[in-house]
C-alpha atoms as a PDB file:
ATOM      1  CA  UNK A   1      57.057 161.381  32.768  1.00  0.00           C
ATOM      2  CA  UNK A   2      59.565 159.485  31.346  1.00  0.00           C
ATOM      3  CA  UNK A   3      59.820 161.743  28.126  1.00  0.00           C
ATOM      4  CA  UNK A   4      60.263 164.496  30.256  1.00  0.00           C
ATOM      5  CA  UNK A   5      63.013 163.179  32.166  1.00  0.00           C
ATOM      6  CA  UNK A   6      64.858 162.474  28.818  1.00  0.00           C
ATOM      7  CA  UNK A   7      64.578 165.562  27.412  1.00  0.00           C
ATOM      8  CA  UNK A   8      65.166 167.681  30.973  1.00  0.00           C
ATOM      9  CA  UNK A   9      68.435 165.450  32.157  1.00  0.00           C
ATOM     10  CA  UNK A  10      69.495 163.735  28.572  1.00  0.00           C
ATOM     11  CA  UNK A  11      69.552 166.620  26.626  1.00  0.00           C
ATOM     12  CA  UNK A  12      71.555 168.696  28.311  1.00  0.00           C
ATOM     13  CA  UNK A  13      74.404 165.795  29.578  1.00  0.00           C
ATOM     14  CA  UNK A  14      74.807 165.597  25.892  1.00  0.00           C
ATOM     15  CA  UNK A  15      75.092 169.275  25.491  1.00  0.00           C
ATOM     16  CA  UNK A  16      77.456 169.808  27.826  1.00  0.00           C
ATOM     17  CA  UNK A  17      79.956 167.321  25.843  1.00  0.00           C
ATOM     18  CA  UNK A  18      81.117 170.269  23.498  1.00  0.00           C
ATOM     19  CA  UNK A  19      83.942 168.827  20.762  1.00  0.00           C
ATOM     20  CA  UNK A  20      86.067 171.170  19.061  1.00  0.00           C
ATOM     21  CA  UNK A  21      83.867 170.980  12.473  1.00  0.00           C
ATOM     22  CA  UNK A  22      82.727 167.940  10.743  1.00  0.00           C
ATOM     23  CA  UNK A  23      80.488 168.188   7.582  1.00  0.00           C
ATOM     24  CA  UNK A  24      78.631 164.960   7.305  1.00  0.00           C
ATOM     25  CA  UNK A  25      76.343 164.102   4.689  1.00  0.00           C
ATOM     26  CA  UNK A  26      72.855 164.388   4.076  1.00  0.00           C
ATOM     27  CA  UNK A  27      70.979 160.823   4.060  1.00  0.00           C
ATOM     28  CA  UNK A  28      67.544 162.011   5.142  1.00  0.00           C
ATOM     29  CA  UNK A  29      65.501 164.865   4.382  1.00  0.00           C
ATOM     30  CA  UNK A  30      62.635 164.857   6.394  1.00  0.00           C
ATOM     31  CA  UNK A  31      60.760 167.134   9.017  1.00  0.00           C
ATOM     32  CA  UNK A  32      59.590 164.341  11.775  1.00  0.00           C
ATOM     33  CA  UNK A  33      55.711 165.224  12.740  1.00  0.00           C
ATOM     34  CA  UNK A  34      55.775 163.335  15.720  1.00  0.00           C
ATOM     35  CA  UNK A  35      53.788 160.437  14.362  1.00  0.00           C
ATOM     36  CA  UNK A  36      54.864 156.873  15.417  1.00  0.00           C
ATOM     37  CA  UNK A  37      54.131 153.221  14.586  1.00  0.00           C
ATOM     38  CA  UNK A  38      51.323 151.481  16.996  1.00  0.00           C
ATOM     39  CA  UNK A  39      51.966 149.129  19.578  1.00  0.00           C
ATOM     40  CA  UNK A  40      53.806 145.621  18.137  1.00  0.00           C
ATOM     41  CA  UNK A  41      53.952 147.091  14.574  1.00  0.00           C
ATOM     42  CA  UNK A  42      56.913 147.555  12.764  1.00  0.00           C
ATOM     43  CA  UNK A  43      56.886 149.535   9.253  1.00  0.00           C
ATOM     44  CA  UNK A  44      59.606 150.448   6.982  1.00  0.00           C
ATOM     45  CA  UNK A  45      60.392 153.660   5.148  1.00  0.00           C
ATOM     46  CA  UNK A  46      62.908 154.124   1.834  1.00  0.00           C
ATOM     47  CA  UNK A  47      64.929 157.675   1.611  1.00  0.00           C
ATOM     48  CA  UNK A  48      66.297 158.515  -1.356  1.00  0.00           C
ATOM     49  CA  UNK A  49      67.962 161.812  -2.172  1.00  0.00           C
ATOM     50  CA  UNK A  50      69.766 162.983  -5.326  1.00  0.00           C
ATOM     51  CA  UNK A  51      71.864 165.556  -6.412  1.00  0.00           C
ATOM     52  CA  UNK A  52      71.166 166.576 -10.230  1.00  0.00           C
ATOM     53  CA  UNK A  53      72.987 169.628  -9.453  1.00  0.00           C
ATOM     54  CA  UNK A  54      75.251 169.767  -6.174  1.00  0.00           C
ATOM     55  CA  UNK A  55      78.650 170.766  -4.428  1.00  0.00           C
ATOM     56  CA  UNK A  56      81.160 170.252  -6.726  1.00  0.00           C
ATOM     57  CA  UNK A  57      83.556 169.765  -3.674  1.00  0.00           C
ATOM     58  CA  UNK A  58      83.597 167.623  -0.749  1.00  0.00           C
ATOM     59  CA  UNK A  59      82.627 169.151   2.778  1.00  0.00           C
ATOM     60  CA  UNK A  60      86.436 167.579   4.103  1.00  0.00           C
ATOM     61  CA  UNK A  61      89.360 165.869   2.327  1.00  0.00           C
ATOM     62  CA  UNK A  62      88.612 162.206   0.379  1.00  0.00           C
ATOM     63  CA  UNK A  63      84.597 163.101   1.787  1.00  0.00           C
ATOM     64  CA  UNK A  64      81.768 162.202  -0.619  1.00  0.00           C
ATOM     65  CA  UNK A  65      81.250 164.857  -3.349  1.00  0.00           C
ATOM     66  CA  UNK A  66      77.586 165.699  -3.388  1.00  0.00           C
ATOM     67  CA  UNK A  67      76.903 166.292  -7.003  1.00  0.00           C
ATOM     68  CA  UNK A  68      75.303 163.704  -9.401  1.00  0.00           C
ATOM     69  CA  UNK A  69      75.381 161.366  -5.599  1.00  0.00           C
ATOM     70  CA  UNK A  70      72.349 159.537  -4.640  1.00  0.00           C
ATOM     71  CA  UNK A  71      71.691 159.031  -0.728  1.00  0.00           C
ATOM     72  CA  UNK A  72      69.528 156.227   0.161  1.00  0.00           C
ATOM     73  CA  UNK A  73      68.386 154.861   3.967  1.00  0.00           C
ATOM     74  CA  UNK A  74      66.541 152.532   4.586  1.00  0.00           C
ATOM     75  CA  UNK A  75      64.839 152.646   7.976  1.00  0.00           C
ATOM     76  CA  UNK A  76      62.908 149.944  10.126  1.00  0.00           C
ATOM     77  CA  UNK A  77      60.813 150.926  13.193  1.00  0.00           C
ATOM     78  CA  UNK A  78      59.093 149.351  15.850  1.00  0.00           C
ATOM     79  CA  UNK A  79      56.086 150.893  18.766  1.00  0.00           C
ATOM     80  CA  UNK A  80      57.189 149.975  22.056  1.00  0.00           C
ATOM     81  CA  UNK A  81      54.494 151.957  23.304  1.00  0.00           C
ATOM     82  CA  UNK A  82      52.212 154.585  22.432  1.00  0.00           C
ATOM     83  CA  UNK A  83      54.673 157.337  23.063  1.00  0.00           C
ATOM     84  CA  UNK A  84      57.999 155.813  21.924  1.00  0.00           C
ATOM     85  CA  UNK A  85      59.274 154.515  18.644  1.00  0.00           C
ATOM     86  CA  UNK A  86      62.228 152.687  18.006  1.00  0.00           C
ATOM     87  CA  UNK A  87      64.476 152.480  14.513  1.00  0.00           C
ATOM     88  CA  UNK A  88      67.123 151.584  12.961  1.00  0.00           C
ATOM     89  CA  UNK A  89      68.710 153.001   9.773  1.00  0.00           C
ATOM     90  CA  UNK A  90      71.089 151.884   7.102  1.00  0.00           C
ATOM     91  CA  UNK A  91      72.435 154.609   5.136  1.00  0.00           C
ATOM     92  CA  UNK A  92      74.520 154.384   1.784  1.00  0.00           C
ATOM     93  CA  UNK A  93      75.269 156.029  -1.223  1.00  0.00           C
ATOM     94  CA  UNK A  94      76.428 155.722  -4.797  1.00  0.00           C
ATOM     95  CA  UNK A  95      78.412 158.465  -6.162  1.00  0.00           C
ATOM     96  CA  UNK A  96      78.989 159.808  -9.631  1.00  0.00           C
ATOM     97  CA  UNK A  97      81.077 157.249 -11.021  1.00  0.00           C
ATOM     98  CA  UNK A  98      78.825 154.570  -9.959  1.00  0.00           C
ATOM     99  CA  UNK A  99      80.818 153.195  -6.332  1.00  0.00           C
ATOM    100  CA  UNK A 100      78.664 152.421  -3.390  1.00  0.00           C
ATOM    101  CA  UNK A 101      79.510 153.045   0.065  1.00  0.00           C
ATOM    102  CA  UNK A 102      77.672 152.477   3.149  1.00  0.00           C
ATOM    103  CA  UNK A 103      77.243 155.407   6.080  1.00  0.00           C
ATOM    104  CA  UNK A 104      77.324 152.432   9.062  1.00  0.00           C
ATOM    105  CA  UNK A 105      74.292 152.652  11.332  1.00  0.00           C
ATOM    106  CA  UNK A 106      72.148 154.684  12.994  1.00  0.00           C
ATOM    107  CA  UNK A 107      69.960 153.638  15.895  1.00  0.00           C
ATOM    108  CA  UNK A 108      66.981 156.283  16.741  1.00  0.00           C
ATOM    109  CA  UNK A 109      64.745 156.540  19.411  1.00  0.00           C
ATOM    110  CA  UNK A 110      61.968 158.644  19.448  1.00  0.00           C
ATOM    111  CA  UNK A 111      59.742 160.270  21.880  1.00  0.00           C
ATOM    112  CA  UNK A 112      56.199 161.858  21.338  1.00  0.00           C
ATOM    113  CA  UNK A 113      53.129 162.998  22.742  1.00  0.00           C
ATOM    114  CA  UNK A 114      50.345 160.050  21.796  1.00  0.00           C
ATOM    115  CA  UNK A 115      48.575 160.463  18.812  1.00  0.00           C
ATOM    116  CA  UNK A 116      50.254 163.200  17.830  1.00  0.00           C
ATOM    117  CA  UNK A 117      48.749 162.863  14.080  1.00  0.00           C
ATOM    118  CA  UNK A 118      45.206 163.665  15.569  1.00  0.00           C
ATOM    119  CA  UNK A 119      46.159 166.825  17.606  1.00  0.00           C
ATOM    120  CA  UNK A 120      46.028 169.991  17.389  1.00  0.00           C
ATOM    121  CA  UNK A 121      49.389 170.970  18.986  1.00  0.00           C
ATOM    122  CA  UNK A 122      51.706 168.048  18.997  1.00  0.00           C
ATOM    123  CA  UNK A 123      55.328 167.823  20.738  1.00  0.00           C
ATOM    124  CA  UNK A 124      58.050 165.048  20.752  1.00  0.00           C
ATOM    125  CA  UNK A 125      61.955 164.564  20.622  1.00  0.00           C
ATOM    126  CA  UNK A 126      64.265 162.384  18.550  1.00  0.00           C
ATOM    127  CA  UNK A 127      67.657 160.945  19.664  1.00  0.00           C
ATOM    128  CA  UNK A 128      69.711 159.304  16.919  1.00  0.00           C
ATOM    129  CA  UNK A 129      73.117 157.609  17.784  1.00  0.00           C
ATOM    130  CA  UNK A 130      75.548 156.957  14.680  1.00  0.00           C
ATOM    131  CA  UNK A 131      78.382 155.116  13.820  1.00  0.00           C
ATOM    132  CA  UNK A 132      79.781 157.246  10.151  1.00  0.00           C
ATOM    133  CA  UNK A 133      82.407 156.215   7.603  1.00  0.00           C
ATOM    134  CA  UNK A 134      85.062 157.920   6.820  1.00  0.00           C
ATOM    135  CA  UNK A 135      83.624 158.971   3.223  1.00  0.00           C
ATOM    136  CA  UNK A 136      80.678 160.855   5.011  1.00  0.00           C
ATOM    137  CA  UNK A 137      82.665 162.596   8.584  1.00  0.00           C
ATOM    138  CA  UNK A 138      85.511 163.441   9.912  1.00  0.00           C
ATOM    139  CA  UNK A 139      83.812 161.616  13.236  1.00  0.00           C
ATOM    140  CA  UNK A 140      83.045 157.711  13.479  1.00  0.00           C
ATOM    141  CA  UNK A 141      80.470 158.659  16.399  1.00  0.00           C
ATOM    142  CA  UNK A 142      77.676 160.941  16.511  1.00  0.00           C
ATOM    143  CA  UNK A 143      74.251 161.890  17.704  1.00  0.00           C
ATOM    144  CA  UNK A 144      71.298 163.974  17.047  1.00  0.00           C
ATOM    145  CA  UNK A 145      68.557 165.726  19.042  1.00  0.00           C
ATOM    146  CA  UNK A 146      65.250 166.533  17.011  1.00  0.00           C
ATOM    147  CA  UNK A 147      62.680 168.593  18.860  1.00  0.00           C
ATOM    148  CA  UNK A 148      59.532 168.503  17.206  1.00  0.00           C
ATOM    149  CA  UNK A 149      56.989 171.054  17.812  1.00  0.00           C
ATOM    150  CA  UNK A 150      53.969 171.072  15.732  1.00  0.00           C
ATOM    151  CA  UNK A 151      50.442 172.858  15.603  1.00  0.00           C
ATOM    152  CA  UNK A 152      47.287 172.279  13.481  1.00  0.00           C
ATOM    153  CA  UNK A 153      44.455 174.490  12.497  1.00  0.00           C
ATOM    154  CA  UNK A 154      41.890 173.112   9.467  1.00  0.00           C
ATOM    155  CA  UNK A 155      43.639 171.582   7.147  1.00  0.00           C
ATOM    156  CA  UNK A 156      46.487 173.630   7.590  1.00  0.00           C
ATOM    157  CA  UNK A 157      49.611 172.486   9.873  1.00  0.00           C
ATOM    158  CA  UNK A 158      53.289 173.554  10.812  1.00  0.00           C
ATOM    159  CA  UNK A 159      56.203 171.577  12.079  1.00  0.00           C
ATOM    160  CA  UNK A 160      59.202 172.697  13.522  1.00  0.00           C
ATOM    161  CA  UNK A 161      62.407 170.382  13.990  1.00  0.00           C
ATOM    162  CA  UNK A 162      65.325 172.885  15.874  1.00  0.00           C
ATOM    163  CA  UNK A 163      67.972 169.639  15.426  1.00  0.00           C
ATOM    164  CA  UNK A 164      71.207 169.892  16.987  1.00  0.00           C
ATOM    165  CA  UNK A 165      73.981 167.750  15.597  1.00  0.00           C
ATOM    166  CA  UNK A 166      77.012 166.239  17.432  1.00  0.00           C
ATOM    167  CA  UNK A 167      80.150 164.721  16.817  1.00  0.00           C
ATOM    168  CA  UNK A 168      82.473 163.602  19.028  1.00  0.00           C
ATOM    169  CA  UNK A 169      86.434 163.374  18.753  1.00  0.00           C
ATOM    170  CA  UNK A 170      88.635 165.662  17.558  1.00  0.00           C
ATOM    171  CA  UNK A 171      87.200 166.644  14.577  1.00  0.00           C
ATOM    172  CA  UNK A 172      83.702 166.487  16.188  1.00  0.00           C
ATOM    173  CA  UNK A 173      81.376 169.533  16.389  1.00  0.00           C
ATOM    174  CA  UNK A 174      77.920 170.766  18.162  1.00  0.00           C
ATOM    175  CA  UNK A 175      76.110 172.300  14.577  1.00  0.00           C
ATOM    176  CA  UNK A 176      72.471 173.701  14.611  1.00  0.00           C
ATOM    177  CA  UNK A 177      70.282 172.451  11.761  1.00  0.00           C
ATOM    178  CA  UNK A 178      66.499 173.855  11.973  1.00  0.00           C
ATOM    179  CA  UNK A 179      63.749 172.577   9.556  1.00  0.00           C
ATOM    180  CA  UNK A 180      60.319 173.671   8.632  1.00  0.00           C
ATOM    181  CA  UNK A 181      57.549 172.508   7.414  1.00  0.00           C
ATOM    182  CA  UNK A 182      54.138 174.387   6.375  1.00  0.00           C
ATOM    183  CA  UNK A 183      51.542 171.737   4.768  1.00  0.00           C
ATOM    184  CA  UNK A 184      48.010 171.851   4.089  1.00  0.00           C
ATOM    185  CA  UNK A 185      46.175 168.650   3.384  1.00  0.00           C
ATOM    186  CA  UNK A 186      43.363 167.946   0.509  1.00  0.00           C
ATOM    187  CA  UNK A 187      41.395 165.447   1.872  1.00  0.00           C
ATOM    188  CA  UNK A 188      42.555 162.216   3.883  1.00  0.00           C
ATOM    189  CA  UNK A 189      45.271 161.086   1.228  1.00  0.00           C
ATOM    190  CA  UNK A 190      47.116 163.993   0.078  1.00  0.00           C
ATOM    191  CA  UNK A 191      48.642 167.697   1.166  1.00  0.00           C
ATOM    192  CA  UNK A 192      51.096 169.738  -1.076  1.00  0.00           C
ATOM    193  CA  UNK A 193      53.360 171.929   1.118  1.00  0.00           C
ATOM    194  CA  UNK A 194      56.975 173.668   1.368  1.00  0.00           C
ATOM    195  CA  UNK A 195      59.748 172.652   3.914  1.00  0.00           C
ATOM    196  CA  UNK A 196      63.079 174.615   4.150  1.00  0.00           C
ATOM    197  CA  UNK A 197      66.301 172.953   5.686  1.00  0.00           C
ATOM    198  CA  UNK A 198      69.311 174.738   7.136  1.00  0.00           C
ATOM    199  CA  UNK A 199      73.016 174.258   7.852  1.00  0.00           C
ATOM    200  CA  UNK A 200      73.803 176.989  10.065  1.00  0.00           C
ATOM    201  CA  UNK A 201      77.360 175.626  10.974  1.00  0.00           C
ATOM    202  CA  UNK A 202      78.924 175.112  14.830  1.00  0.00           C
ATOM    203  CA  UNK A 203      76.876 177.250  17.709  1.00  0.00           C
ATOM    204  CA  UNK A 204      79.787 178.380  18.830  1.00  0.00           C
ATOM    205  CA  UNK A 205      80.415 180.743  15.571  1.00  0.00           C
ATOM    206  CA  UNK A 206      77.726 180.507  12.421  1.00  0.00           C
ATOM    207  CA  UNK A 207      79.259 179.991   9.416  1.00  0.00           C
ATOM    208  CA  UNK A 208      78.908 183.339   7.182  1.00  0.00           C
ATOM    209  CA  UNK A 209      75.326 183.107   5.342  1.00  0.00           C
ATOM    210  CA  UNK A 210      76.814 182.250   1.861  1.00  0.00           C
ATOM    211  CA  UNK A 211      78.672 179.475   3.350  1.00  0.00           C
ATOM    212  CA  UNK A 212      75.124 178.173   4.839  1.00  0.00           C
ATOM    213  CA  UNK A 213      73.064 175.552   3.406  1.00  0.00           C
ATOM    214  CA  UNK A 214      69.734 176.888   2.680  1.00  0.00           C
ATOM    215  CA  UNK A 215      67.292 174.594   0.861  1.00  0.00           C
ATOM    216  CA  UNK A 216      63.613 175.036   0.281  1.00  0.00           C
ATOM    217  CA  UNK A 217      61.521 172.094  -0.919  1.00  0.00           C
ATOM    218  CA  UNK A 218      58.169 171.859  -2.760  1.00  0.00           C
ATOM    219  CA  UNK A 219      56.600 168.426  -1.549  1.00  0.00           C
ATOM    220  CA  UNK A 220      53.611 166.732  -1.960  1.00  0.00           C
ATOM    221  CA  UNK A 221      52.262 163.724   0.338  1.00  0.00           C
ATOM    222  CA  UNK A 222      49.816 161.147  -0.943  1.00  0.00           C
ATOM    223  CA  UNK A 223      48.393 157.375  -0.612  1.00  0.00           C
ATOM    224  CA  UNK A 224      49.417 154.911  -3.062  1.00  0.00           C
ATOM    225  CA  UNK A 225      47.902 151.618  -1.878  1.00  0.00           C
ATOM    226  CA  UNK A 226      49.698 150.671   1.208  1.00  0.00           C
ATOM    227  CA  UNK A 227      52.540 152.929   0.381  1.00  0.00           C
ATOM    228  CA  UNK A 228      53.006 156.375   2.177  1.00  0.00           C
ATOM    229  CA  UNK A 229      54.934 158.605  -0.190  1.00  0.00           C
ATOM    230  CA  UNK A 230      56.625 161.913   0.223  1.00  0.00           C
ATOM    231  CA  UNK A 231      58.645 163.776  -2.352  1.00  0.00           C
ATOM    232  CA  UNK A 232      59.750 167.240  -3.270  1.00  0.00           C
ATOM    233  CA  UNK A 233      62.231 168.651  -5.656  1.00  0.00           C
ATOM    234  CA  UNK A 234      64.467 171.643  -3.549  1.00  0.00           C
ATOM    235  CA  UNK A 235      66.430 174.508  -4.531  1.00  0.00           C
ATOM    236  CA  UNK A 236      69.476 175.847  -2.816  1.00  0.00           C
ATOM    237  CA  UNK A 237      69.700 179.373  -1.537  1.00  0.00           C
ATOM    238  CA  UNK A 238      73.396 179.871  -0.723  1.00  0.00           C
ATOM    239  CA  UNK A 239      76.324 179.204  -2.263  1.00  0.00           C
ATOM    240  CA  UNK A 240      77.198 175.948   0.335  1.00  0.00           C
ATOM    241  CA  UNK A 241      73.555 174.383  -1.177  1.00  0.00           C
ATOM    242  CA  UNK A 242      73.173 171.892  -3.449  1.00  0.00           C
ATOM    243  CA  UNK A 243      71.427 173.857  -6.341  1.00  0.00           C
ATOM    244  CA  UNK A 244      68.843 171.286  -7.131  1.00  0.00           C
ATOM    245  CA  UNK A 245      68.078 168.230  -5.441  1.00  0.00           C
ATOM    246  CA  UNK A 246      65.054 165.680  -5.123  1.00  0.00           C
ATOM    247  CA  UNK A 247      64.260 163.510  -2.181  1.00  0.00           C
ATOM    248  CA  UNK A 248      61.356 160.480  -1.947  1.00  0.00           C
ATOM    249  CA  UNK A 249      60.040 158.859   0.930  1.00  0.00           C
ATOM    250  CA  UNK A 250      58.104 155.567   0.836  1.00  0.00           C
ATOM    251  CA  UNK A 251      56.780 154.244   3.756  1.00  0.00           C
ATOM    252  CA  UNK A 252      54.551 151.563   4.637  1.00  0.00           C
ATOM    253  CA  UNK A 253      53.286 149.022   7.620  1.00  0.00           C
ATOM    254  CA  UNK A 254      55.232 145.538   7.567  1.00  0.00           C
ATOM    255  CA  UNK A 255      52.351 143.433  10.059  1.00  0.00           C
END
């Protein structure tokens, strides 16, 4: 009940605070299934993302340029219950030249249906509240809605994440970012799979398809002890993609 009145009343008040174009960049690459810690647990994930062959320009003026960066976040969550999950994240990255700069803080909070790993059809949404540098937006505040919609047949399953991002101020924008994910799973430890993010640009006029970012990932999930680990190598579509870039997740339980 309480998930539904989030995503029926929160959803839209946010929507409905419309700024007037900020690039921001890109510290996690990751379609959310939904799954979330148990009750009193906290566990930890890594991101890492880097650029051997990216924009050669920054999104906005003195912005980080993406090529030869790495992105890295580290992110703690908690269960408060079996439907809701809450995190925080500490993003940062280290460009070219070898300078590190943190991305503030993010503080998520996300909604599911329980056990959504086990099911067959699986729903949830994600709300992320960020304060941003200046060397990643033109905005010191935003937010992010993840929908997550899910189904699962054999060992097969598909994700969808329609994420809406929002900045607020005067350089703030309302931009639509969908991600996929098709997967299918060998055994309990490990699935090889493809996941496409997109950057369509501000709802109220799409950017023109070459200016998109288009990236498709090949990824492949697997147990290594206690560590969760998820990594793919992607490939940019469009002209406003990074050409090639590699991501890793590593995840594990803390208690």
């Amino acid at each position: 009940m309480r998930a539904r009145w989030i995503v029926r009343s929160v959803i839209p008040a946010l929507l409905a605070v419309w700024p007037t174009g900020a690039a921001r960049a890109v510290d996690e690459i990751q379609v959310y299934n939904g799954e979330i810690a148990k009750i009193g647990q906290f566990s930890l994930e890594k991101h890492f993302n880097y650029a051997f062959n990216g924009r050669k320009e920054a999104d906005f003026p003195g912005g980080l340029v993406a090529n030869r960066a790495l992105n890295g976040t580290p992110e703690l969550a908690y269960g408060v219950t079996n439907w809701y999950e809450a995190g925080l994240y500490l993003p940062y990255a280290i460009d070219r030249d070898g300078n590190t700069y943190s991305n503030g803080f993010k503080i998520r909070h996300l909604f599911a249906v329980p056990d959504a790993g086990k099911r067959a059809f699986f729903y949830g949404v994600n709300f992320e509240f960020s304060y941003t540098t200046p060397k990643f937006s033109e905005t010191r505040f935003a937010s992010e809605i993840r929908p997550i919609i899910g189904v699962r047949k054999g060992d097969y399953e598909f994700i969808i994440n329609p994420i809406v991002d929002i900045g607020f101020g005067s350089h703030g924008e309302v931009e639509f970012l969908p991600a996929v994910r098709l997967a299918r799973r060998f055994g309990e430890d490990f699935a090889l799979g493809a996941e496409y993010y997109t950057a369509l640009g501000p709802f109220r006029s799409f950017l023109p398809f070459e200016e998109q970012q288009h990236n498709i990932y090949a990824v492949v999930d697997f147990r290594l002890g206690r560590f969760e680990i998820n990594a793919g190598l992607g490939y940019g579509l469009t002209g406003g993609s990074d050409r090639l870039i590699a991501k890793l997740i590593v995840g594990t339980d803390l208690n």
